[in-house]
N, C-alpha and C. Protein backbone atom coordinates (compact mmCIF):
# COMPACT_ATOMS: atom_id res chain seq x y z
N UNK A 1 -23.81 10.89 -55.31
CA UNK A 1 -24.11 10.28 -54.03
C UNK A 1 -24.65 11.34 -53.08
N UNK A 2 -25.80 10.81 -52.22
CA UNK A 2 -25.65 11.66 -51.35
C UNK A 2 -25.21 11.92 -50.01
N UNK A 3 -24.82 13.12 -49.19
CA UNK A 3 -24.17 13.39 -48.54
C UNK A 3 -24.55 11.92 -46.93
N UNK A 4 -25.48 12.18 -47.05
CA UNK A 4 -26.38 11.08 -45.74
C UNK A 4 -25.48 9.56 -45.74
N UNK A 5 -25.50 9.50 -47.30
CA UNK A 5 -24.72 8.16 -47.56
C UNK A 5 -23.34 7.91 -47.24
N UNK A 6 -22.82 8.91 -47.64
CA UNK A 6 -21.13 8.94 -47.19
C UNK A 6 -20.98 9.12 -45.75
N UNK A 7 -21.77 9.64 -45.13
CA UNK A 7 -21.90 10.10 -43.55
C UNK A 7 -22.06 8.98 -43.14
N UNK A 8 -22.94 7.93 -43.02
CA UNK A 8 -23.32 6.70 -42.69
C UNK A 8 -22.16 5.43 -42.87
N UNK A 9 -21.37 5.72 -43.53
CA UNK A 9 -20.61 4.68 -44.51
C UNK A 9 -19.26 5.00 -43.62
N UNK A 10 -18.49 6.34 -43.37
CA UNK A 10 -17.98 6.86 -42.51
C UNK A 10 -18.14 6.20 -41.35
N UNK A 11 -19.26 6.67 -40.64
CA UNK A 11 -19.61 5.93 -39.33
C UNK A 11 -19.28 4.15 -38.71
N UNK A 12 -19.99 3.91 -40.00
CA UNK A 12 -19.50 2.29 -40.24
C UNK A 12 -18.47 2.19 -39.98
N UNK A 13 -17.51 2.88 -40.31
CA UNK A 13 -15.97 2.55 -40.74
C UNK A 13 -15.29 2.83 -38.77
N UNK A 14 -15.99 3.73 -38.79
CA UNK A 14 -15.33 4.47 -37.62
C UNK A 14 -16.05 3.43 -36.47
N UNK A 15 -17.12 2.76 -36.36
CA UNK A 15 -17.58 1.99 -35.66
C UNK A 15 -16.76 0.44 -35.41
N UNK A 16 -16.69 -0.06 -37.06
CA UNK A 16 -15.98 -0.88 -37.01
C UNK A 16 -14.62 -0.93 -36.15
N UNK A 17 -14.07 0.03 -36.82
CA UNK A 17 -12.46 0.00 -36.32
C UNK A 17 -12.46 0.16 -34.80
N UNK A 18 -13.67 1.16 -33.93
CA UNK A 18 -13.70 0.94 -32.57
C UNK A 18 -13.96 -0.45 -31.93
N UNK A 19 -14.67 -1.04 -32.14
CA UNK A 19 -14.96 -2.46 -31.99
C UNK A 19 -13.69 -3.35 -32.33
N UNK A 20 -13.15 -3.15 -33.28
CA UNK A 20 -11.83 -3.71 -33.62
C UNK A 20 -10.87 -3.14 -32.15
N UNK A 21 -11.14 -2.01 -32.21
CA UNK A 21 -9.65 -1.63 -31.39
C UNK A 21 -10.10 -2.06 -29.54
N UNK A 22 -11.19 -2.20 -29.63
CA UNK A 22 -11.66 -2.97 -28.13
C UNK A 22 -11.00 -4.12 -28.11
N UNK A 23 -12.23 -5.39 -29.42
CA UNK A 23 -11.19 -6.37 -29.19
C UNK A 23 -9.90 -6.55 -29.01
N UNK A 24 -9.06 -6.00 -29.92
CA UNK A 24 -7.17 -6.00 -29.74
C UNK A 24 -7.00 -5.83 -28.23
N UNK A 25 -7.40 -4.40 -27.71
CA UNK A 25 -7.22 -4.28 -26.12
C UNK A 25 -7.46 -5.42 -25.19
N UNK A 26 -8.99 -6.02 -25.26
CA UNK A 26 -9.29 -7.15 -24.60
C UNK A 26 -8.41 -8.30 -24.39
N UNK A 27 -8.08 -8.66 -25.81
CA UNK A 27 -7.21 -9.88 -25.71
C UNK A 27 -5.65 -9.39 -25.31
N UNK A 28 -5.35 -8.19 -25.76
CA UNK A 28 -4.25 -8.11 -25.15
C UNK A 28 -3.72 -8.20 -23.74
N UNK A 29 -4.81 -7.68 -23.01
CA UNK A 29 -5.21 -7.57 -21.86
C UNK A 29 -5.00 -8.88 -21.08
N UNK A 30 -5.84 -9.90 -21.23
CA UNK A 30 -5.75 -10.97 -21.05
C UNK A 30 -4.65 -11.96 -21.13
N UNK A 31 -4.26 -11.71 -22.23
CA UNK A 31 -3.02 -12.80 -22.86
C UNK A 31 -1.78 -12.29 -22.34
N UNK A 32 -1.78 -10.96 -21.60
CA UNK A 32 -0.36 -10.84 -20.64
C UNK A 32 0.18 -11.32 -20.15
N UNK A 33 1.41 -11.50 -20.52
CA UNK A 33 2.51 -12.41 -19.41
C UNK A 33 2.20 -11.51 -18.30
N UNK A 34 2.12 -12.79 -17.64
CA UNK A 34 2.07 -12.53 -15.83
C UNK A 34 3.75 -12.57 -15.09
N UNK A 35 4.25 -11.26 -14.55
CA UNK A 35 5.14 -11.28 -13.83
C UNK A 35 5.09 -11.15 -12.07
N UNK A 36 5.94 -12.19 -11.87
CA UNK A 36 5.80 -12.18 -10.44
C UNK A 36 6.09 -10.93 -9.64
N UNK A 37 5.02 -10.80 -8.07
CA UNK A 37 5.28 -9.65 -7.67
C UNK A 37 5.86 -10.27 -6.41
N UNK A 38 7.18 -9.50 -6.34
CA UNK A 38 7.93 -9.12 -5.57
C UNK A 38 7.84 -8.67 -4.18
N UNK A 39 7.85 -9.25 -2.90
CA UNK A 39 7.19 -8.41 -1.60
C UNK A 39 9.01 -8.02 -1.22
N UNK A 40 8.75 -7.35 -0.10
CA UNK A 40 10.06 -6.99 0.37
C UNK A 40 9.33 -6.78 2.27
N UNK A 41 10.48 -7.68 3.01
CA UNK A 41 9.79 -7.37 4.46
C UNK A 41 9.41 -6.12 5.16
N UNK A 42 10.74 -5.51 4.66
CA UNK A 42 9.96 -4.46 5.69
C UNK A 42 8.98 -3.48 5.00
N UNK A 43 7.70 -3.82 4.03
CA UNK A 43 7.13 -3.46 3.60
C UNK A 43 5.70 -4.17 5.12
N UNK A 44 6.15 -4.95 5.35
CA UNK A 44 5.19 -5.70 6.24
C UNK A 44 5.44 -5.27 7.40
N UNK A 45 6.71 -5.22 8.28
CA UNK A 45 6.92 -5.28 9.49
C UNK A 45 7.75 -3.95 9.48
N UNK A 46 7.57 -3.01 10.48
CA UNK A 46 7.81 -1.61 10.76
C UNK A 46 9.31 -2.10 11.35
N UNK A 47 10.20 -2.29 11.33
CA UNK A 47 11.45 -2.63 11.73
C UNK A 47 12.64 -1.89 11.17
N UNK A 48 13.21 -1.23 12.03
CA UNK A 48 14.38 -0.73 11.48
C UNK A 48 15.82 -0.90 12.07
N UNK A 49 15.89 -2.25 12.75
CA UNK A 49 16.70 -3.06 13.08
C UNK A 49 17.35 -2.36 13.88
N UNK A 50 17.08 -1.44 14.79
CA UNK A 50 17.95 -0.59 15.96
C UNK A 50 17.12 -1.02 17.23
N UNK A 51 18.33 -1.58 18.27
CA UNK A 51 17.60 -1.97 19.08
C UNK A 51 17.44 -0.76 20.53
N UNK A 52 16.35 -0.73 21.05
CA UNK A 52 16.38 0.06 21.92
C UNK A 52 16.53 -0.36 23.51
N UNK A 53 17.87 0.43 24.16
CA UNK A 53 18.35 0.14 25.17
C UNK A 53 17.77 0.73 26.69
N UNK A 54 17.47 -0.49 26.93
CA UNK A 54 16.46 -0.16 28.53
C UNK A 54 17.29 -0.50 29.49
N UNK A 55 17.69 0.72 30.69
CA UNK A 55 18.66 1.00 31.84
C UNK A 55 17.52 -0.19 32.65
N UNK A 56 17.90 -1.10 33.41
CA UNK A 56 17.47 -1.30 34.59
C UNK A 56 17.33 -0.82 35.48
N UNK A 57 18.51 0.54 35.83
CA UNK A 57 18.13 1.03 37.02
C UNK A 57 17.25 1.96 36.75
N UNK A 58 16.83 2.86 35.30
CA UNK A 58 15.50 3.16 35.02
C UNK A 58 14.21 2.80 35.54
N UNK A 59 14.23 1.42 35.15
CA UNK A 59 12.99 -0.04 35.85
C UNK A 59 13.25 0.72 37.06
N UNK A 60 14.23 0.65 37.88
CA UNK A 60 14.09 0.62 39.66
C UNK A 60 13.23 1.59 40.57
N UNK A 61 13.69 2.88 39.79
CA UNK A 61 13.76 3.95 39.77
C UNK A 61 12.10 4.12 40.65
N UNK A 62 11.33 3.72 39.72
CA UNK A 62 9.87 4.08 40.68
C UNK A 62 9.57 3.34 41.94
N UNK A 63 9.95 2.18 41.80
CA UNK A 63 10.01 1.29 43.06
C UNK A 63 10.93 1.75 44.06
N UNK A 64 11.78 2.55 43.73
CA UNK A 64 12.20 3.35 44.92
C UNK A 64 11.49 4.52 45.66
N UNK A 65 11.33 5.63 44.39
CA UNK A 65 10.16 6.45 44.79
C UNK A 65 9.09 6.10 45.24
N UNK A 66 8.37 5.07 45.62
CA UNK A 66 6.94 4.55 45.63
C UNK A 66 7.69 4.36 47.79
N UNK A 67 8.87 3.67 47.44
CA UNK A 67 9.49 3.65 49.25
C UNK A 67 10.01 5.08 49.70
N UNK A 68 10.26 5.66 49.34
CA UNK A 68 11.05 7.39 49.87
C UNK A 68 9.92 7.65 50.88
N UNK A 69 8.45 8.04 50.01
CA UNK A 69 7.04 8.63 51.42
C UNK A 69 7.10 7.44 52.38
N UNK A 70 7.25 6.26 52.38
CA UNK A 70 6.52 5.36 53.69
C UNK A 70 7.94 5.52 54.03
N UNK A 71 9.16 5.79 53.87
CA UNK A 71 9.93 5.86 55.39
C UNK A 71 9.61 7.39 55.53
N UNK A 72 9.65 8.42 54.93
CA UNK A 72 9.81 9.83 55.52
C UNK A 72 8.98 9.60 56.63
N UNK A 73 7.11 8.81 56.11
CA UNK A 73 6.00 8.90 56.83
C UNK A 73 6.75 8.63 58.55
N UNK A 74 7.10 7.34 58.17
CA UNK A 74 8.27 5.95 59.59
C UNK A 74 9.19 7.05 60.23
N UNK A 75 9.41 8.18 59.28
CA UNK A 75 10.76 9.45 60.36
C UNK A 75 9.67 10.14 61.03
N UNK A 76 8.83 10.34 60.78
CA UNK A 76 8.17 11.82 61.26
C UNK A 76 7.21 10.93 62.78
């Protein structure tokens, strides 16, 4: 035989079986059980359930300062 021939015949083989091993992948691929995906909330909403505590008399605080200059102005 010659060498060209066995080289060729090889190839075949090695061609085949790639084509083979596509298909298998393909359908495997496909024919996967589908598992459900799972969300979790605070994947969505930035929440870390601590609530943050606002002084009212904080709030006041500028509305007072904003009156301190118009009486000093009312002393002078």
């Amino acid at each position: 035989m010659n060498i060209n021939k066995i080289v060729k015949i090889i190839l075949a083989i090695v061609a085949i079986a790639g084509v083979a091993a596509a298909v298998y992948l393909a359908v495997k691929k496909l024919t996967a059980k589908k598992e459900p995906e799972y969300y979790d909330d605070n994947d969505f909403f930035e929440c870390d359930n601590d609530l943050e505590i606002i002084d009212v008399k904080a709030q006041e605080a500028p509305a007072e300062a904003e009156e301190a200059p118009a009486q000093e102005e009312a002393a002078e």
